[in-house]
Protein backbone atom coordinates (compact mmCIF):
# COMPACT_ATOMS: atom_id res chain seq x y z
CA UNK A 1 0.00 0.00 0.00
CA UNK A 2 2.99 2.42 0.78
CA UNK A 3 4.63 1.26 -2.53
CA UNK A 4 1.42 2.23 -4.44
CA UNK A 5 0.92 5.99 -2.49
CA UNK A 6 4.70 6.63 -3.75
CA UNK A 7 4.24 5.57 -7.30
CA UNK A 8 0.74 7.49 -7.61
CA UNK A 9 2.41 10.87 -5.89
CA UNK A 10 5.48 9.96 -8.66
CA UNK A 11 8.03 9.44 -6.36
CA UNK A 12 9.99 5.68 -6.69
CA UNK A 13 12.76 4.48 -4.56
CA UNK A 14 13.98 1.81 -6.08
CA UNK A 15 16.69 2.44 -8.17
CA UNK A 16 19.35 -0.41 -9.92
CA UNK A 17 23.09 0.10 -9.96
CA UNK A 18 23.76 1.34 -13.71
CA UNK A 19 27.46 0.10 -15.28
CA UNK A 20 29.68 2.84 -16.98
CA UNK A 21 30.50 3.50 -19.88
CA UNK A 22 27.72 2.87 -21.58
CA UNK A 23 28.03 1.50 -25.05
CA UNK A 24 28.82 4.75 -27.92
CA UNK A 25 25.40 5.23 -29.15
CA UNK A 26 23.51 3.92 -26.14
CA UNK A 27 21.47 5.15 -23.32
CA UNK A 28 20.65 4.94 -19.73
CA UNK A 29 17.23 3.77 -19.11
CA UNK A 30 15.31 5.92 -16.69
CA UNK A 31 13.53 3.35 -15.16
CA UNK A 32 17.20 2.62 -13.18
CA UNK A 33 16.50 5.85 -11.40
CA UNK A 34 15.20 6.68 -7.78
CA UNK A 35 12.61 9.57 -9.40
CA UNK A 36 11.21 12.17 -7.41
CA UNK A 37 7.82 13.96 -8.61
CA UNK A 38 8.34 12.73 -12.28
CA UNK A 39 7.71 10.08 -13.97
CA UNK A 40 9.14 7.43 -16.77
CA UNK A 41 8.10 7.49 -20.40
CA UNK A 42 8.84 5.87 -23.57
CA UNK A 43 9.85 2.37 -21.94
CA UNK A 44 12.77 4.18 -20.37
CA UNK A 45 13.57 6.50 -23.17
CA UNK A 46 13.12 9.60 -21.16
CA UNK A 47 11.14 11.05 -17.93
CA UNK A 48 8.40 13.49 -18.06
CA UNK A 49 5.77 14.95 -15.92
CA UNK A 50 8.30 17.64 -14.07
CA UNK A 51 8.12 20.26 -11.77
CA UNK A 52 10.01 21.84 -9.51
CA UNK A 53 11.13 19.80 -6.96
CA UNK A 54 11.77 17.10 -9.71
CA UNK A 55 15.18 14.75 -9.20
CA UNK A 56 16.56 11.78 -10.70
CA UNK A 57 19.45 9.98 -8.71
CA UNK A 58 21.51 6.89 -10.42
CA UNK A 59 23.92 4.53 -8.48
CA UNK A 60 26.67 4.00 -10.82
CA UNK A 61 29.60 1.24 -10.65
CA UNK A 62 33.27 2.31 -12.16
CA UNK A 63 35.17 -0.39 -13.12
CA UNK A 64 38.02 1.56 -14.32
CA UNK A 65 39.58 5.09 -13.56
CA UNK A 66 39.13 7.22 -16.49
CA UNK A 67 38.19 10.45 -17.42
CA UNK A 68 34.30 10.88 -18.48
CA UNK A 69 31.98 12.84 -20.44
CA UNK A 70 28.01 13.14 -20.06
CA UNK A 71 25.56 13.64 -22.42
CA UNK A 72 21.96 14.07 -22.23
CA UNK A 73 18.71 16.02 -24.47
CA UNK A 74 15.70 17.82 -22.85
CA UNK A 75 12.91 19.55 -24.23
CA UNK A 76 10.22 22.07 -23.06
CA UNK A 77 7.18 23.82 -24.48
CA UNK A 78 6.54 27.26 -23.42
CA UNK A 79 8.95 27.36 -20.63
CA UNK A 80 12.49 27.35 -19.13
CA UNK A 81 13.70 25.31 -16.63
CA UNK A 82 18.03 25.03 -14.67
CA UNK A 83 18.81 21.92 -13.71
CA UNK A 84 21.85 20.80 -11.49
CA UNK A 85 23.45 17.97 -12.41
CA UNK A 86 25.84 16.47 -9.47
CA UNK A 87 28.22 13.54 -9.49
CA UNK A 88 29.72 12.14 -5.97
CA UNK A 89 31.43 8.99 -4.77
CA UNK A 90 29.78 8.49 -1.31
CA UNK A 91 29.32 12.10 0.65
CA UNK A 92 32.67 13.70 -1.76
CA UNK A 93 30.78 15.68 -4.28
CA UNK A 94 33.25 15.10 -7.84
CA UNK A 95 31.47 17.32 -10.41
CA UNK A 96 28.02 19.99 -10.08
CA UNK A 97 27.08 22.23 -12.59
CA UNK A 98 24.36 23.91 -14.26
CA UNK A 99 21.88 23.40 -17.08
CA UNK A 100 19.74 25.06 -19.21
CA UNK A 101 16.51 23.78 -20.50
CA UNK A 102 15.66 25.73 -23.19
CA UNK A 103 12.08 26.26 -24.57
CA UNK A 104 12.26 24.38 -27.68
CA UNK A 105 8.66 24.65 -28.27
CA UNK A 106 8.38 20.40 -27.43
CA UNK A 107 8.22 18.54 -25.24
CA UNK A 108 10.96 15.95 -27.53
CA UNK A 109 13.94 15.78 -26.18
CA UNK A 110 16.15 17.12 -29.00
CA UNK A 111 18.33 20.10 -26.95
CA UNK A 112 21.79 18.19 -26.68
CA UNK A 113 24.19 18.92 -23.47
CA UNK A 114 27.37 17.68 -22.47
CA UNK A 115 29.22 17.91 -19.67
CA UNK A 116 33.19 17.15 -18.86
CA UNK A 117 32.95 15.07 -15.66
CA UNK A 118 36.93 14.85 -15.11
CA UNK A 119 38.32 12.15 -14.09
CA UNK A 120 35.78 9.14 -12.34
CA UNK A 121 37.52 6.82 -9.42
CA UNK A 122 37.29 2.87 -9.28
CA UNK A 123 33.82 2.63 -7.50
CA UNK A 124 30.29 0.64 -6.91
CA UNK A 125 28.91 4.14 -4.71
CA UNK A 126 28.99 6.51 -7.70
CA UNK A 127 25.90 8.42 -7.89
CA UNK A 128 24.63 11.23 -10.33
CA UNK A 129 21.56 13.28 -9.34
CA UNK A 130 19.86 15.41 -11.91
CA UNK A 131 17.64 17.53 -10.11
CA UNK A 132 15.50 20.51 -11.32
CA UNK A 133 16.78 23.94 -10.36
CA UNK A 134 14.43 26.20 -10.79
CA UNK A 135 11.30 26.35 -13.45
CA UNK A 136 9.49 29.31 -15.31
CA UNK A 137 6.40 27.02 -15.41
CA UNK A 138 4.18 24.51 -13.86
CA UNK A 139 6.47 21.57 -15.49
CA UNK A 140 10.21 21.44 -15.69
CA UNK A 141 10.76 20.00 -19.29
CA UNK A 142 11.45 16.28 -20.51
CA UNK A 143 15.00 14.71 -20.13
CA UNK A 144 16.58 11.54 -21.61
CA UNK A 145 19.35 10.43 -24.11
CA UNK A 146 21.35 10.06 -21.08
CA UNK A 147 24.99 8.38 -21.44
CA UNK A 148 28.43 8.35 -19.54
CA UNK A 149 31.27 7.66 -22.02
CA UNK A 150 34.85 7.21 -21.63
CA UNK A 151 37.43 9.16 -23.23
CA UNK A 152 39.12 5.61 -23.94
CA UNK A 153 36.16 4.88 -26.10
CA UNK A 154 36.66 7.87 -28.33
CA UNK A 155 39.67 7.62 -31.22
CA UNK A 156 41.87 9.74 -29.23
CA UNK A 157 44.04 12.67 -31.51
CA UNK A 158 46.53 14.01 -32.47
CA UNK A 159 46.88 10.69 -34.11
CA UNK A 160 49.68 8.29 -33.12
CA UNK A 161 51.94 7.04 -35.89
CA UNK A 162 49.89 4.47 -37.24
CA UNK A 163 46.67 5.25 -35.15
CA UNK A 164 43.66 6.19 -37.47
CA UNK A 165 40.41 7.50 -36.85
CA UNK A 166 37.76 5.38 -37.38
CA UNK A 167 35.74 5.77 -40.58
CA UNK A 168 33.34 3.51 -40.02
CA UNK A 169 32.56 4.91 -36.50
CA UNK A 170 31.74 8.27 -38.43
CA UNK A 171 28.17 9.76 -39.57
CA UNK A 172 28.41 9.90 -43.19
CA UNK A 173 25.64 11.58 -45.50
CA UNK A 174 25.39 10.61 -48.55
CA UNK A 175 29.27 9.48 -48.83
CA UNK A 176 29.45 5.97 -47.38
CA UNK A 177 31.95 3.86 -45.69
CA UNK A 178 33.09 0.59 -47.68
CA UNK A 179 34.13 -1.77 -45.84
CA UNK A 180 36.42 -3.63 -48.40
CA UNK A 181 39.85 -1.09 -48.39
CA UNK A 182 38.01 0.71 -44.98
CA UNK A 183 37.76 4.17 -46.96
CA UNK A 184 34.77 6.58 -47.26
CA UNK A 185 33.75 6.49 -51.27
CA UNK A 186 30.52 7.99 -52.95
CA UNK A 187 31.56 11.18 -52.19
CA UNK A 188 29.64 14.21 -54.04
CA UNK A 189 28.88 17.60 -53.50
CA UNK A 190 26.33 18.14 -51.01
CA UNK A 191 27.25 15.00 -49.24
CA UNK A 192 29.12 15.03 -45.98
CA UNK A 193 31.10 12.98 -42.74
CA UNK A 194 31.02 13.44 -39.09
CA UNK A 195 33.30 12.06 -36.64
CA UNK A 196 33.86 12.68 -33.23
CA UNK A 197 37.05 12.32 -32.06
CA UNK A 198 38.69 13.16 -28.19
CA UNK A 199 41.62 15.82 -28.16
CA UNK A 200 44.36 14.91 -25.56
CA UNK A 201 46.51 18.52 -25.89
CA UNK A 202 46.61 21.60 -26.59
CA UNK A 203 47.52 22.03 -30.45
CA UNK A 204 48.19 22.98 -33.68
CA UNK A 205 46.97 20.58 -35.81
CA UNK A 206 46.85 19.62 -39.15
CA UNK A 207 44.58 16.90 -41.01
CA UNK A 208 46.25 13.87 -42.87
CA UNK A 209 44.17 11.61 -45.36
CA UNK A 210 45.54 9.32 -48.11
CA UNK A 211 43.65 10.14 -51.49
CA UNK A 212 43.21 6.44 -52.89
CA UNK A 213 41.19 8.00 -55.89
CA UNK A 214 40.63 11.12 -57.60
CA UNK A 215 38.12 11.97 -60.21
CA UNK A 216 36.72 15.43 -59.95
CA UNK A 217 38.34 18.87 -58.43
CA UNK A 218 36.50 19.25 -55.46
CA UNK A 219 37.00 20.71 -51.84
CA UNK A 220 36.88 19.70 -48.22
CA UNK A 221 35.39 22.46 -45.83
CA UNK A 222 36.29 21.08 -42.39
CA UNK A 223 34.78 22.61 -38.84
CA UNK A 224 36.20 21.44 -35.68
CA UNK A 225 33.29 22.04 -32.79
CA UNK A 226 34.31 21.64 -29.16
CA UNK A 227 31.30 19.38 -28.08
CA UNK A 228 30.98 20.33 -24.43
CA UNK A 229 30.88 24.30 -25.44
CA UNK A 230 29.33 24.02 -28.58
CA UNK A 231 32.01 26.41 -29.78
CA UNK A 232 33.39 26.55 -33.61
CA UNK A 233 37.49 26.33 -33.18
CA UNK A 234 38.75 25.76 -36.58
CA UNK A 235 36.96 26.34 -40.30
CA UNK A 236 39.17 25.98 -43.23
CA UNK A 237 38.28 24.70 -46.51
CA UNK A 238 40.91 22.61 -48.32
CA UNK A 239 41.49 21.87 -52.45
CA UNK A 240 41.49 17.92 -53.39
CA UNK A 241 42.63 18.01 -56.77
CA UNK A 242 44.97 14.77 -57.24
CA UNK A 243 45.25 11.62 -55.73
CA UNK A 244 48.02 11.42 -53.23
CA UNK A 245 48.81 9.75 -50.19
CA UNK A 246 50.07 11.20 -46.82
CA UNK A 247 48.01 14.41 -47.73
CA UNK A 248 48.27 16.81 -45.60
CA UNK A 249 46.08 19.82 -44.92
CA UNK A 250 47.49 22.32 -42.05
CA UNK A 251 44.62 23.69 -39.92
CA UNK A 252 45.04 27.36 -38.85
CA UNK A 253 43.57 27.61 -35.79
CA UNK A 254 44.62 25.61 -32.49
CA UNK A 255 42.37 23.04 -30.93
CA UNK A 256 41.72 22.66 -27.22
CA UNK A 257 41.64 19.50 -24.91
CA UNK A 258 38.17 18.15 -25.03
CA UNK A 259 35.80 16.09 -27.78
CA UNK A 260 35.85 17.41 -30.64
CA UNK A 261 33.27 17.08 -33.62
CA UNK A 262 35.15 17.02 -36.90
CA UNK A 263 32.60 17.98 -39.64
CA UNK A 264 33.56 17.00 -43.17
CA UNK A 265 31.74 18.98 -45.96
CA UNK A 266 32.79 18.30 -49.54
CA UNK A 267 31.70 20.84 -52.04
CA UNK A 268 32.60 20.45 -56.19
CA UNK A 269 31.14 22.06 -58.85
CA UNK A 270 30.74 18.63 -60.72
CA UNK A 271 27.66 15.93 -60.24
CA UNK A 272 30.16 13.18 -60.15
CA UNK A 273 32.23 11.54 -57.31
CA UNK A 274 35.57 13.53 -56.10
CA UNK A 275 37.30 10.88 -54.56
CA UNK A 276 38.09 8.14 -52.00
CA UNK A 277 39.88 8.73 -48.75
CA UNK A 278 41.29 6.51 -46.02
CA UNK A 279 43.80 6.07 -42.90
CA UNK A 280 42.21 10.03 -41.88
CA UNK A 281 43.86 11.92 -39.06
CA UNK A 282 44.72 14.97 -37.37
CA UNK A 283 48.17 14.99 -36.39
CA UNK A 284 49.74 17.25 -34.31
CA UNK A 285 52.10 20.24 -36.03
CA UNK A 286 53.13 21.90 -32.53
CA UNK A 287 51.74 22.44 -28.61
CA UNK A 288 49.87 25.27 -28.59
CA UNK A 289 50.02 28.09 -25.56
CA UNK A 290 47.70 30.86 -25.04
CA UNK A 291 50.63 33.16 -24.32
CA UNK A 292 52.86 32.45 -26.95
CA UNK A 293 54.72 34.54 -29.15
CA UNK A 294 54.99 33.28 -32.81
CA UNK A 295 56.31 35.02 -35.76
CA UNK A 296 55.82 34.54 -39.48
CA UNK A 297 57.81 32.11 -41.01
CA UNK A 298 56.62 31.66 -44.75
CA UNK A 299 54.06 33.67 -47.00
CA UNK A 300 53.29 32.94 -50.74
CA UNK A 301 51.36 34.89 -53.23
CA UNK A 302 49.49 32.08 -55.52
CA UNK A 303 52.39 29.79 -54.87
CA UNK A 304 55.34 32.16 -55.34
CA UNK A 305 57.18 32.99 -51.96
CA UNK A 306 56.81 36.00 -50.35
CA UNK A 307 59.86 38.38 -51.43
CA UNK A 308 62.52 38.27 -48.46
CA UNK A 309 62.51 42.07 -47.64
CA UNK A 310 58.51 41.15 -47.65
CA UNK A 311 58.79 37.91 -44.96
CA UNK A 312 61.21 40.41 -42.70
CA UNK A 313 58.38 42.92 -42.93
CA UNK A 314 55.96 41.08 -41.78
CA UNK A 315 58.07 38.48 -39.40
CA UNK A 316 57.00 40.40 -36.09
CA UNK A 317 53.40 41.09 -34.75
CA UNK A 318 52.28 44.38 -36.10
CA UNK A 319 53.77 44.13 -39.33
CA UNK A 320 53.10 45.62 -43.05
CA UNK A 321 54.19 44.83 -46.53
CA UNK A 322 52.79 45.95 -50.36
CA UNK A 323 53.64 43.25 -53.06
CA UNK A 324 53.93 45.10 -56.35
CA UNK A 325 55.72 44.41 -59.69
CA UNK A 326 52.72 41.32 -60.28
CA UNK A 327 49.57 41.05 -62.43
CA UNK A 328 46.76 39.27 -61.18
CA UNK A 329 43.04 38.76 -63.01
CA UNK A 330 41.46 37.25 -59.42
CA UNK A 331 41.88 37.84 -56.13
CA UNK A 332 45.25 36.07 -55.22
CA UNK A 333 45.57 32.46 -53.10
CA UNK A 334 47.48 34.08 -50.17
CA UNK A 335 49.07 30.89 -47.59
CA UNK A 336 50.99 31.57 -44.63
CA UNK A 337 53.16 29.43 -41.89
CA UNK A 338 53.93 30.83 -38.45
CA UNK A 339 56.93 29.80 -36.18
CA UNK A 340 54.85 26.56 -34.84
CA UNK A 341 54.72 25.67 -38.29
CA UNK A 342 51.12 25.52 -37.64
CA UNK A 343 49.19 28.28 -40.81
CA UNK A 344 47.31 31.24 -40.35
CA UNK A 345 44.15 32.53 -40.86
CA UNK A 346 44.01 34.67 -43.67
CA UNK A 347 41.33 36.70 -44.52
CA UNK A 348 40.84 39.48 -47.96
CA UNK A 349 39.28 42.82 -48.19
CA UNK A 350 37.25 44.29 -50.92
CA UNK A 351 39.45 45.03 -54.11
CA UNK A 352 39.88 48.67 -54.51
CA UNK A 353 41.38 50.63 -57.05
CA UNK A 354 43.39 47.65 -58.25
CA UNK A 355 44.79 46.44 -54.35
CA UNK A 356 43.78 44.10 -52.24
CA UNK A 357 44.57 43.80 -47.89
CA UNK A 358 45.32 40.59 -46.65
CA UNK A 359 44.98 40.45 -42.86
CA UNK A 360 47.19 38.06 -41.14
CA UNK A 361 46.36 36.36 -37.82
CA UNK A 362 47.39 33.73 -35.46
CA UNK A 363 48.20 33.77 -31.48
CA UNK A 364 49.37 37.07 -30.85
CA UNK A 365 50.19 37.83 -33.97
CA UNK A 366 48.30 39.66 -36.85
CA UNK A 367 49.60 41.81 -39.93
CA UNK A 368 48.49 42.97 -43.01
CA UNK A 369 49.39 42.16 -46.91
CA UNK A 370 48.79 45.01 -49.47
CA UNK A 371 48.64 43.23 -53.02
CA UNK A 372 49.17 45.67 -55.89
CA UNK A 373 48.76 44.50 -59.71
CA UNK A 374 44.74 43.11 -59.68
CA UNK A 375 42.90 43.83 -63.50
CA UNK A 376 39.58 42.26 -62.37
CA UNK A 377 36.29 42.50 -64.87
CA UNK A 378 33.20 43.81 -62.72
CA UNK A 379 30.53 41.86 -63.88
CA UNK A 380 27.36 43.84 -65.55
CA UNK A 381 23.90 42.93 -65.36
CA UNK A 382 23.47 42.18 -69.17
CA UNK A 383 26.76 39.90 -68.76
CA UNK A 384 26.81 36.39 -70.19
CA UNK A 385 29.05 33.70 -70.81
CA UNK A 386 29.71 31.95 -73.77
CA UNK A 387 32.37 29.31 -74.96
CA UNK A 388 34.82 29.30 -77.37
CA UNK A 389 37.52 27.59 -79.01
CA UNK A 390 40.78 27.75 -80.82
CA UNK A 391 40.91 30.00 -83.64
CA UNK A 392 43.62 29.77 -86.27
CA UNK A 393 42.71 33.43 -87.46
CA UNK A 394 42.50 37.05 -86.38
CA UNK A 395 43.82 40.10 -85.78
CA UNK A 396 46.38 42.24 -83.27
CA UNK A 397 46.55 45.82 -82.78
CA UNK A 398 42.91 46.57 -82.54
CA UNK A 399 43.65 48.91 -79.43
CA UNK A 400 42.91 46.62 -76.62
CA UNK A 401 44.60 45.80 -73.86
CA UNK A 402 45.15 42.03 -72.25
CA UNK A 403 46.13 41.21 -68.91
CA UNK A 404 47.62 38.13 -68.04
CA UNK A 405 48.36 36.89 -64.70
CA UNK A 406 51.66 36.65 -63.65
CA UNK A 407 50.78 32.66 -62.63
CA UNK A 408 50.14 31.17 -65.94
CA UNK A 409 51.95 28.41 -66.60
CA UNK A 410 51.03 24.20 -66.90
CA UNK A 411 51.30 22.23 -63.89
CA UNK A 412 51.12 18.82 -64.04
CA UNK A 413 48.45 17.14 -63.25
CA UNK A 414 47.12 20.28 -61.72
CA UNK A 415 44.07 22.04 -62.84
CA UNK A 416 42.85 25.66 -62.14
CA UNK A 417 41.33 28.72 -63.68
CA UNK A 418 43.29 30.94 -66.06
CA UNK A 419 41.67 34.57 -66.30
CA UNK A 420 42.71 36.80 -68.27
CA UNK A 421 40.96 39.93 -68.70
CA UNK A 422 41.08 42.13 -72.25
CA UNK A 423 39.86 45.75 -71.63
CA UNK A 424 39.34 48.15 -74.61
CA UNK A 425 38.07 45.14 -77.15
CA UNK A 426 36.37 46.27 -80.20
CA UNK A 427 33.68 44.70 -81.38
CA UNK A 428 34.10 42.74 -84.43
CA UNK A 429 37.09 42.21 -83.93
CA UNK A 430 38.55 38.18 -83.46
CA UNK A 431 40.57 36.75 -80.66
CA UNK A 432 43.55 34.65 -81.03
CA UNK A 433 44.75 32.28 -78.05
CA UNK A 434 48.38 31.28 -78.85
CA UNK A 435 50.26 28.72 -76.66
CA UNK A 436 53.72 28.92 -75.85
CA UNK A 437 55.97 26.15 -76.56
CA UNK A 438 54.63 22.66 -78.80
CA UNK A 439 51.83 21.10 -76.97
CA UNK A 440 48.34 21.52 -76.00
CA UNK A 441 47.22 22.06 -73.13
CA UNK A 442 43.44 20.14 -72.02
CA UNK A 443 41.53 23.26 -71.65
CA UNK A 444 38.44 25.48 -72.96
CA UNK A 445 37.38 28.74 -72.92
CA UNK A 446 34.81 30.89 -71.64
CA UNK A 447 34.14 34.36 -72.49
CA UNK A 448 31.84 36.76 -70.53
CA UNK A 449 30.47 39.42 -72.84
CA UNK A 450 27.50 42.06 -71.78
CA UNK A 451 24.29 41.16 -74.23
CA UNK A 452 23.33 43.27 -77.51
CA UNK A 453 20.74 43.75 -79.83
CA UNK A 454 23.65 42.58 -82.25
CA UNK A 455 24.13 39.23 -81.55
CA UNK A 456 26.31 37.25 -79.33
CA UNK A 457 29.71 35.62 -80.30
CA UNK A 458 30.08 32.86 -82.63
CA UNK A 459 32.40 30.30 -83.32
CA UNK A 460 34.25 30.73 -86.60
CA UNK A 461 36.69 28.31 -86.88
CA UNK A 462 37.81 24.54 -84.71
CA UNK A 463 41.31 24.19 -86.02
CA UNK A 464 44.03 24.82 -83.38
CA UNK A 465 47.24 26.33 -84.55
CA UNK A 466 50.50 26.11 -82.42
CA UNK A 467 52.44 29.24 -82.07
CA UNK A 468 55.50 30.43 -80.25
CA UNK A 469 54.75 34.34 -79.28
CA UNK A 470 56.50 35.81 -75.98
CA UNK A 471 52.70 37.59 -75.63
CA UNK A 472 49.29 36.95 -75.95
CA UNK A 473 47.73 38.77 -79.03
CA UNK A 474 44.28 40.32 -78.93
C-alpha cells in the first residue's frame, strides 16, 4: 500500500546500480532511477511529468579510472527550466554544474548537453543526481538520451603514428563507408562525414588523409566544434585536386583539450564523385600556448614565396608589406606558416582601385598584406558567358589591352582557372589564343560578354594552330 501511495504521488525508490560506460550510441534507461515527482516514459527513453522539486538519482559502478563525459537532451514547451546535475562517490561531491533547459517549443527531447565530468575513481557508490533547479512554469521539461562515455572509447588525436580515426565509426551523408579497403567512397557535393574524435593537448593541428582515388576537383570544408561548449574552433576549406597519399592539410587555428566534432563537408562544382579517402587523421604540427609569441615564417602569393625584404616585414606582430611588380586577373591564393609551423588565418578585403589587404592572424600575432597589380572584370547585369575555341585566325593591334596573370603556366596534373581579362576590345574584332611552346594544353574557354541587340559571339573556326609568341595577341 505504501509502494502504491509513492508511485501514484510519482516518487519511486527503487533504483538499480547502472554500469559505466555505456556502449557509444547507447542510453541509460530511466527506469534505473530513484525519481522524485516525475515520472518514466517511452519504456525508459526519457522522464516526463516535471516540476520543480523534480530529481533523478543513479547509483553508478566504475570499473576503471578514467576520465568521463556526459551527455543528455531535454525539451520544453513554453517554458524554461536550470537543472543541477551532481556527481559524488559516497558524501565527496566530484562534479556539479548547471543546465539550461531551453524552450524548444516540445516537449521531444532534442536540446543536446554535455558535460566534462573529469576524471571518475574505481567505484560501486557513484551516484549522479539530476535535479531541477528552478522552473518558469508549472512543469520542468522532458529529459533523456542520457549516457556516460569514456574518453578511452573515443579515437583519441593528435593521431599516433599508425593510429587512425575510425571511418566507419563516423556519420556519413550521402558518402558511405566501404568496408572492403576501410575508406569513405561515394563522395559528391552536397554529401558530408562526421566524426567525433577526443583531443588529448593543446595544439596545432593539421589533417592527414591518403587520397586512394581522384576523379573530380573538389573541396573539403572542415569545422572542428568543441562538443561540451558548442564552440566553432577551426573552419578551413581545403582543395582535393589529385590523388596522393600522406596528404596533408594544415589547420590554422589551435584546438583545445576536449571532444571534438570534426565535420567534413565536400563541395565540387561537378555531379560526379571527387574521390576516396582513407587512414584520416589529425596529427599534431606543434603544442599550442595561449601566451605564446609566434612570428611569421613563410608567406606565398598564388604559390610564389613572399619576397625576403617582404617575410622580414611582416616576421613580427604588427607588421606591413605591399607586393607590387605582379599582375593578377582574381583575387590572389594568399598561404601563410607561423613559427609553430602551424598556418594562419588569412582573410581578404574588398578590391579597390586595383589592391587588395590581406589580414594576417594567429596567437598574438596579426599583420596585413597590401597586393598591388589586380585587372579584375566587374561583372554587368546584361553579362553572359559563352564558350569558345581555338581559332587559327584574327587580328592584333585593334587597341585593346590584355592582362595576363603573372601565374600562368602548366602544372602537371594540376588544374585551375586561367583569367585573363582584355579591356578596350572592339567589337568585331577576333581573338587569337596562342600557346607557348609545342603542346596543348586540355583546356576550354569561356568568355563573358555584356548582351546586344547585335548578336552574341560565334564560333568561326575549330582548327588549333600552335604558335610560339612571348605575348598573348588580342
Amino acid at each position: 500500500m505504501l509502494m502504491m501511495l509513492m508511485m501514484l504521488a510519482g516518487h519511486s525508490a527503487w533504483s538499480a546500480t547502472v554500469s559505466i560506460p555505456q556502449e557509444l550510441g547507447k542510453y541509460i534507461d530511466w527506469n534505473n532511477a530513484a525519481l522524485t515527482d516525475c515520472k518514466v516514459e517511452n519504456n525508459g527513453a526519457n522522464i516526463g511529468s516535471t516540476h520543480s522539486n523534480s530529481a533523478a538519482v543513479f547509483t553508478l559502478s566504475n570499473p576503471t579510472e578514467q576520465n568521463y563525459c556526459m551527455t543528455m537532451k531535454t525539451g520544453a514547451s513554453g517554458l524554461t527550466a536550470v537543472l543541477t546535475v551532481t556527481v559524488k562517490n559516497g558524501t565527496a561531491v566530484l562534479f556539479t554544474k548547471d543546465c539550461d533547459v531551453d524552450n524548444t517549443g516540445s516537449w521531444a527531447t532534442t536540446s543536446e548537453h554535455w558535460f566534462d565530468l573529469g576524471k571518475l575513481p574505481v567505484s560501486d557508490k557513484l551516484t549522479l543526481e539530476i535535479k531541477v533547479k528552478s522552473t518558469t512554469g508549472s512543469y520542468a521539461g522532458n529529459y533523456g538520451d542520457l549516457a556516460l562515455y569514456g574518453v578511452s572509447q573515443f579515437d583519441n588525436i593528435p593521431s599516433a603514428e599508425g593510429s587512425y580515426i575510425s571511418l566507419s565509426g563516423g556519420t556519413h551523408s550521402g558518402a558511405r563507408y566501404e568496408e572492403k579497403n576501410d575508406n569513405i567512397g561515394y563522395i559528391t557535393n552536397a554529401t558530408y562525414s562526421i566524426y567525433n574524435v577526443w583531443n588529448t593537448a593543446d595544439v596545432y593541428a593539421a589533417m592527414k588523409m591518403d587520397i586512394i582515388g581522384f576523379y573530380n576537383a573538389g573541396q573539403v570544408k572542415l569545422t572542428v566544434t568543441d562538443v561540451l561548449t558548442g564552440a566553432q574552433e577551426a573552419q578551413q576549406t581545403f582543395d582535393i585536386t589529385a590523388q596522393e597519399n600522406g596528404k596533408t592539410f594544415p589547420i590554422s587555428e589551435p584546438l583545445t583539450k576536449g571532444l571534438k566534432k570534426i565535420r567534413m563537408d565536400y563541395v565540387s562544382e561537378s555531379d560526379g564523385f571527387i574521390m576516396n579517402y582513407k587512414n584520416l587523421q589529425l596529427v599534431k604540427v606543434s603544442d599550442y600556448s595561449l601566451s605564446a609569441e609566434l612570428t611569421l615564417k613563410s608567406l606565398t602569393v598564388e604559390g610564389f614565396d613572399l619576397p625576403a625584404e617582404g617575410l622580414a616585414a611582416l616576421k613580427e606582430n604588427g607588421g606591413a608589406y605591399t607586393l607590387a611588380g605582379n599582375l593578377y586577373t582574381s583575387v590572389p591564393r594568399v598561404e601563410a606558416t607561423m613559427s609553430n609551423l602551424a598556418g594562419a588565418t588569412v582573410t581578404s578585403s574588398e578590391v579597390q582601385d586595383g589592391k587588395v589587404v590581406f589580414t594576417i592572424k594567429s596567437t598574438n600575432y596579426q599583420s596585413t598584406l597590401t597586393v598591388e597589380g589586380l585587372h579584375i572584370y566587374a561583372a554587368q547585369p546584361n553579362d553572359q558567358t559563352v564558350q569558345l575555341k581555338y581559332t587559327s585566325e584574327g587580328k592584333s593591334g585593334d587597341g585593346s589591352t590584355v592582362w595576363l596573370p603573372t601565374k600562368r603556366y602548366a602544372l602537371k596534373n594540376k588544374s585551375y582557372d586561367l583569367i585573363v581579362n582584355i579591356e578596350g576590345h572592339k567589337a568585331g574584332q577576333a581573338i587569337a589564343f596562342s600557346i607557348v611552346k609545342a603542346g596543348q594544353p586540355t583546356a576550354w574557354f569561356e568568355l563573358v560578354v555584356e548582351e546586344t541587340t547585335g548578336g552574341n559571339p560565334s564560333l568561326s573556326s575549330q582548327s588549333v594552330t600552335v604558335v610560339k609568341p612571348l605575348q598573348m595577341s588580342a
